[in-house]
Protein backbone atom coordinates (compact mmCIF):
# COMPACT_ATOMS: atom_id res chain seq x y z
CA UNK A 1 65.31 129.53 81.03
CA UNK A 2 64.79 125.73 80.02
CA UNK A 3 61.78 124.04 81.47
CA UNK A 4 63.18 120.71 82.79
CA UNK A 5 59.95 119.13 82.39
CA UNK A 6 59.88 119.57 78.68
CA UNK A 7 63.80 118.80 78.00
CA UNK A 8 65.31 115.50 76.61
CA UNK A 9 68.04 113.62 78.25
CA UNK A 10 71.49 112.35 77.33
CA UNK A 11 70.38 109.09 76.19
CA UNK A 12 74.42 107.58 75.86
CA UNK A 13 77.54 108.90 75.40
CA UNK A 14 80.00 106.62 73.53
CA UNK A 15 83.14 106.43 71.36
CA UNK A 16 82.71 108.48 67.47
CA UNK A 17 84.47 106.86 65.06
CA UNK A 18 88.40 106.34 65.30
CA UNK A 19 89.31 109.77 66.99
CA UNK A 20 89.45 111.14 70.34
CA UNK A 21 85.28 111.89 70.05
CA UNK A 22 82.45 111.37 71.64
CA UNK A 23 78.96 110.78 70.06
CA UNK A 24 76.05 112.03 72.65
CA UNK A 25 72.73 110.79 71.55
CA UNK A 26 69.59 112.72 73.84
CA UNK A 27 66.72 110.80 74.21
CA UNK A 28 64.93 112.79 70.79
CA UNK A 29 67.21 111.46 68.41
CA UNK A 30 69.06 114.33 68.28
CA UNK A 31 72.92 113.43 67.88
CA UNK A 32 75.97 115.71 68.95
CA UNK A 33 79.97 114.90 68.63
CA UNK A 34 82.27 116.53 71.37
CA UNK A 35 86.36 115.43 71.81
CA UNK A 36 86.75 114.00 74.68
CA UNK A 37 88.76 116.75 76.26
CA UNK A 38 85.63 118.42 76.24
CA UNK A 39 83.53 115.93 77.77
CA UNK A 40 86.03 115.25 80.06
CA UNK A 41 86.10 118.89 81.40
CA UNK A 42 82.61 119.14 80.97
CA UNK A 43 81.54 115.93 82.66
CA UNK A 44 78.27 114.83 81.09
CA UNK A 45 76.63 111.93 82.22
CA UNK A 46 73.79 109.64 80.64
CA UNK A 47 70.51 110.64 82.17
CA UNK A 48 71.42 113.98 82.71
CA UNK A 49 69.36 116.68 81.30
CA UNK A 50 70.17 118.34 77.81
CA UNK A 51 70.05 121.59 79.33
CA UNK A 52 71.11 125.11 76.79
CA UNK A 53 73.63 125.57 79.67
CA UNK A 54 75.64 122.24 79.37
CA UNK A 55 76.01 122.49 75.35
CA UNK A 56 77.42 125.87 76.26
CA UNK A 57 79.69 124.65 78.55
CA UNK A 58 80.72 121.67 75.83
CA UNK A 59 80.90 124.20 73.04
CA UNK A 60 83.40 126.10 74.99
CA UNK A 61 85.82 123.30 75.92
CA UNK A 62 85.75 122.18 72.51
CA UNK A 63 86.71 125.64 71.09
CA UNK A 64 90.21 125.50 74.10
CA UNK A 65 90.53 122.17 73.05
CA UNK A 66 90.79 123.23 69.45
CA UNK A 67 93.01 126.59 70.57
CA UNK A 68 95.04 124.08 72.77
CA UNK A 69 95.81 121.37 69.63
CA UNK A 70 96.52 124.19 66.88
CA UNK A 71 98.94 126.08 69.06
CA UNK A 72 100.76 123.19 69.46
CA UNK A 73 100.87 122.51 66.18
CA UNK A 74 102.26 126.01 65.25
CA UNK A 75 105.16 125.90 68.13
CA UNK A 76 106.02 122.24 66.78
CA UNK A 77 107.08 124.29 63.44
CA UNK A 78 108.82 127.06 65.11
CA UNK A 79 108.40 129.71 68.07
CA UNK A 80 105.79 132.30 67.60
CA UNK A 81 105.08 135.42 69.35
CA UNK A 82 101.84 136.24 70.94
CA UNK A 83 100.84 138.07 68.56
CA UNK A 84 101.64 135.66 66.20
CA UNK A 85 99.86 133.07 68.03
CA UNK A 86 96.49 135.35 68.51
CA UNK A 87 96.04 136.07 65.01
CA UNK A 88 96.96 132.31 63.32
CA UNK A 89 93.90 130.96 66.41
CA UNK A 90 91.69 133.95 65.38
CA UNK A 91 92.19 132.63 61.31
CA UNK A 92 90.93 128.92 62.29
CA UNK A 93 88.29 131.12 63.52
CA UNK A 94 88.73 129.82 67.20
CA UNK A 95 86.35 132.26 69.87
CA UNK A 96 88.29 135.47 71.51
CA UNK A 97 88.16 134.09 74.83
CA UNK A 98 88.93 130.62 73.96
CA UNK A 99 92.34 132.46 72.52
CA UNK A 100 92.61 134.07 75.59
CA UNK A 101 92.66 130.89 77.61
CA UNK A 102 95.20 129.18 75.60
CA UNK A 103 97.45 132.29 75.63
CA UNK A 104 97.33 132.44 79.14
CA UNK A 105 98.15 128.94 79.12
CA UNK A 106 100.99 128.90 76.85
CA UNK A 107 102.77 131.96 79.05
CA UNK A 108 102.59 130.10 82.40
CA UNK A 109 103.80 126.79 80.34
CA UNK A 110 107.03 128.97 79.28
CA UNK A 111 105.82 128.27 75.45
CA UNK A 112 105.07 131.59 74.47
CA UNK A 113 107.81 134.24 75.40
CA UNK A 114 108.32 137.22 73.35
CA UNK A 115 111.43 138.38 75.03
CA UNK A 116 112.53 134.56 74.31
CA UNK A 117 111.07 134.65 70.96
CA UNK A 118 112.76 137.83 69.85
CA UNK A 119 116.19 136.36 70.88
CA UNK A 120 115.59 133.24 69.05
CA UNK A 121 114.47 135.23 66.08
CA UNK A 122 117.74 137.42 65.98
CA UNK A 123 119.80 134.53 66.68
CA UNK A 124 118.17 132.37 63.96
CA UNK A 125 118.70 135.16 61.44
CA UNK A 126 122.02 135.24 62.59
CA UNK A 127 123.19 132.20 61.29
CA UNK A 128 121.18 131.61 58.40
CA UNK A 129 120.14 134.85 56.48
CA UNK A 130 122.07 137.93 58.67
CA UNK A 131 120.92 141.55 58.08
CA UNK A 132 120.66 144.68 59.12
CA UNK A 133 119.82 145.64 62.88
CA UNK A 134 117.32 148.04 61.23
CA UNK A 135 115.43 145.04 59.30
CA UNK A 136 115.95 142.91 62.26
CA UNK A 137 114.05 146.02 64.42
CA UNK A 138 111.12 146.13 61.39
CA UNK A 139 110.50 142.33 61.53
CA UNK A 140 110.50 141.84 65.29
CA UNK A 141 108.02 145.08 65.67
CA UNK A 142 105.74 143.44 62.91
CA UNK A 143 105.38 140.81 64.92
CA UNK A 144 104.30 142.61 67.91
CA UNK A 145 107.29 142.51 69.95
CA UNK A 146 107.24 145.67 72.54
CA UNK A 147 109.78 148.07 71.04
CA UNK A 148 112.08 147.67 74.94
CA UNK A 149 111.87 144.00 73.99
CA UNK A 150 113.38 144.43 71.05
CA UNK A 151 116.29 146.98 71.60
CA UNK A 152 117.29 145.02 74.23
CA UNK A 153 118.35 142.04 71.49
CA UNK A 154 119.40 144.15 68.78
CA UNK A 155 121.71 147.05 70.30
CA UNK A 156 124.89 144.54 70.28
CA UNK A 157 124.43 143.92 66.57
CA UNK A 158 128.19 145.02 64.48
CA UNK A 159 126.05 146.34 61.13
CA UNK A 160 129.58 146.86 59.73
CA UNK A 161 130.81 143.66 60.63
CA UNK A 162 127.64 141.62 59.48
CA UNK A 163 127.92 143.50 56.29
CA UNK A 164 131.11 143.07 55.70
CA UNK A 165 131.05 139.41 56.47
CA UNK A 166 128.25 139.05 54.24
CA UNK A 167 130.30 140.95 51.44
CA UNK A 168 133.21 139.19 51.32
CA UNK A 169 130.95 135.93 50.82
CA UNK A 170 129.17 137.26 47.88
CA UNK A 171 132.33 138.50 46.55
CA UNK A 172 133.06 135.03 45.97
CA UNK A 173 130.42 134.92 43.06
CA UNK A 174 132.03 138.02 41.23
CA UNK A 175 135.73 137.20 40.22
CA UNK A 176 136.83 139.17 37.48
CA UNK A 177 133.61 141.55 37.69
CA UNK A 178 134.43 145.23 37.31
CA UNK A 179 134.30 147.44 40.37
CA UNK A 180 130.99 148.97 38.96
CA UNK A 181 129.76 145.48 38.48
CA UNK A 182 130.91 144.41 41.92
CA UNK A 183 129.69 147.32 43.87
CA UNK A 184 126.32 147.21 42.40
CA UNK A 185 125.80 143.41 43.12
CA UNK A 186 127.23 143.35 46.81
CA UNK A 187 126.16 147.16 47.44
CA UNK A 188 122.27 146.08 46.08
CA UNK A 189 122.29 142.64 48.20
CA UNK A 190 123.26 144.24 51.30
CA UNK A 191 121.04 147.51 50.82
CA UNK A 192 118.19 144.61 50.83
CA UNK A 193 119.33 142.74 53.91
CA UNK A 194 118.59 145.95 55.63
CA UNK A 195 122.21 147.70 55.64
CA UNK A 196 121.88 151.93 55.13
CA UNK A 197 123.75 152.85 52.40
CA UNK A 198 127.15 153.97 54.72
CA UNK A 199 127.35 150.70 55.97
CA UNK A 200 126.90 148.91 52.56
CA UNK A 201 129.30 151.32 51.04
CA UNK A 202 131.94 150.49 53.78
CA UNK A 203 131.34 146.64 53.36
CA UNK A 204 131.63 146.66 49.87
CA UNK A 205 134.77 148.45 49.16
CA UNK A 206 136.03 146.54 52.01
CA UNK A 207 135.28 143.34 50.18
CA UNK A 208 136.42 144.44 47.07
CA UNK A 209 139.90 145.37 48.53
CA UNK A 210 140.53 141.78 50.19
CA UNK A 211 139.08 139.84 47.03
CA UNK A 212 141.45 142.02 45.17
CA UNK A 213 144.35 143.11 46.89
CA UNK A 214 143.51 146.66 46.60
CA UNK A 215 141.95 149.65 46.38
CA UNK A 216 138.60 150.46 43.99
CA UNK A 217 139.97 151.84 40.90
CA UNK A 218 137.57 154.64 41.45
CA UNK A 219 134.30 155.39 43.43
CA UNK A 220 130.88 153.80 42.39
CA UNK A 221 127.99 156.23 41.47
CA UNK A 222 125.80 157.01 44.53
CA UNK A 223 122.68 155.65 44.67
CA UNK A 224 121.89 157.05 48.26
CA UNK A 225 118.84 159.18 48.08
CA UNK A 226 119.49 161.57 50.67
C-alpha cells in the first residue's frame, strides 16, 4: 500500500499537444499523457496525490476510451458482429475487460446486433455477390453468429432461383460457347458461390435453354463426387 507521506503530487494537468490529451506533470518530474476522456472519468485534480490506485484507474479509462474510438471506427466501415468486434479490439491489443465494457456498450446502444447483423449480411450478399444458402450458413457461423440466428435469415433463400438468376447472367459472357464449354463455366461459378451440384446442374441447363432456345445437345460429364 502507498505511503502518502513519501508520494509526489500532481503538480498540473494541462493540454498535450494538438489532440484531445492531457499532460500530468507530479511534483518529481515525472510526466504522464492521458485523453481527456480519461481524465474526465477519472477526475484528477492538481495537488492530489499520485497514488498506484489513481494511474490504475487512468490506465483503465484510457484502454475504454481506446475500445470506445476503434469500435467506432470499425462500424463506420460496415456492421460487425460481436465476435467480430471482440477479436479486431483484442488485435489493437485493447485489455479483456476494457472489450467487455465497450461490448456491453455497443449492445445497449443498438450498434452491435447479431440477429441485425446477420440480416444485413444476407441481404448485402443478396444484391451484390448472391450465393448459396449453404455458403451464406458457413460465413455467418464463421463469424460467430448462433446457428438459431442464422437459420432464421437463411431458410427463405430460393437456391434454385438465385442460381438460376445468376446463370442466365453469366450466360451472357458465353455466346457461341459449346454446351461443354458453357456448362463448365456457369456449372464451376455457381459450384463456388456455394450451389450443390443439383442445384448448379438445374441452373445451368436452365440457362443454357433460354440463351439458346433449347435443349443441351447432350448431358455434361459429372463432376459430382458423390
Amino acid at each position: 500500500m502507498d505511503d502518502p507521506s513519501s508520494l509526489p503530487l500532481i503538480h498540473t494537468i494541462r493540454p498535450a499537444g494538438q489532440g484531445r490529451m492531457r499532460l500530468i506533470t507530479l511534483t518529481d518530474g515525472r510526466e504522464f499523457v492521458f485523453s481527456d476522456h480519461a481524465c474526465e472519468r477519472v477526475g484528477p485534480r492538481e495537488g492530489d496525490l499520485a497514488a498506484e490506485a489513481l494511474f490504475h484507474a487512468l490506465e483503465a479509462a484510457e484502454q475504454r476510451s481506446v475500445a470506445h474510438e476503434a469500435a467506432l471506427r470499425l462500424l463506420s466501415h460496415r456492421a460487425r458482429s460481436e465476435q467480430e468486434m471482440r477479436t479486431r479490439l483484442a488485435m489493437r491489443g485493447i485489455a479483456p475487460e476494457a472489450i467487455d465494457d465497450e461490448v456491453l456498450r455497443l449492445r445497449r446502444a443498438g450498434l452491435l446486433d447479431d440477429e441485425k447483423f446477420a440480416r444485413a449480411w444476407v441481404e448485402d450478399r443478396r444484391q451484390s455477390a448472391p450465393r448459396g444458402r449453404r455458403m451464406l450458413r458457413y460465413e455467418l457461423l464463421s463469424r460467430g453468429i448462433e446457428p438459431e440466428s442464422v437459420d432464421a435469415v437463411t431458410d427463405g433463400i430460393d437456391d434454385l432461383a438465385t442460381a438460376e438468376a445468376l446463370a442466365i447472367r453469366k450466360a451472357r459472357t458465353l455466346a457461341g460457347a459449346t454446351y461443354e464449354v458453357f456448362a463448365g463455366k456457369v456449372g464451376g461459378f455457381l459450384r463456388r458461390r456455394g450451389f450443390d451440384y443439383q442445384v448448379a446442374s438445374q441452373a445451368t441447363r436452365a440457362a443454357w435453354e433460354q440463351a439458346n432456345g433449347g435443349e443441351p445437345p447432350e448431358e455434361p460429364p459429372s463432376d459430382d463426387p458423390s
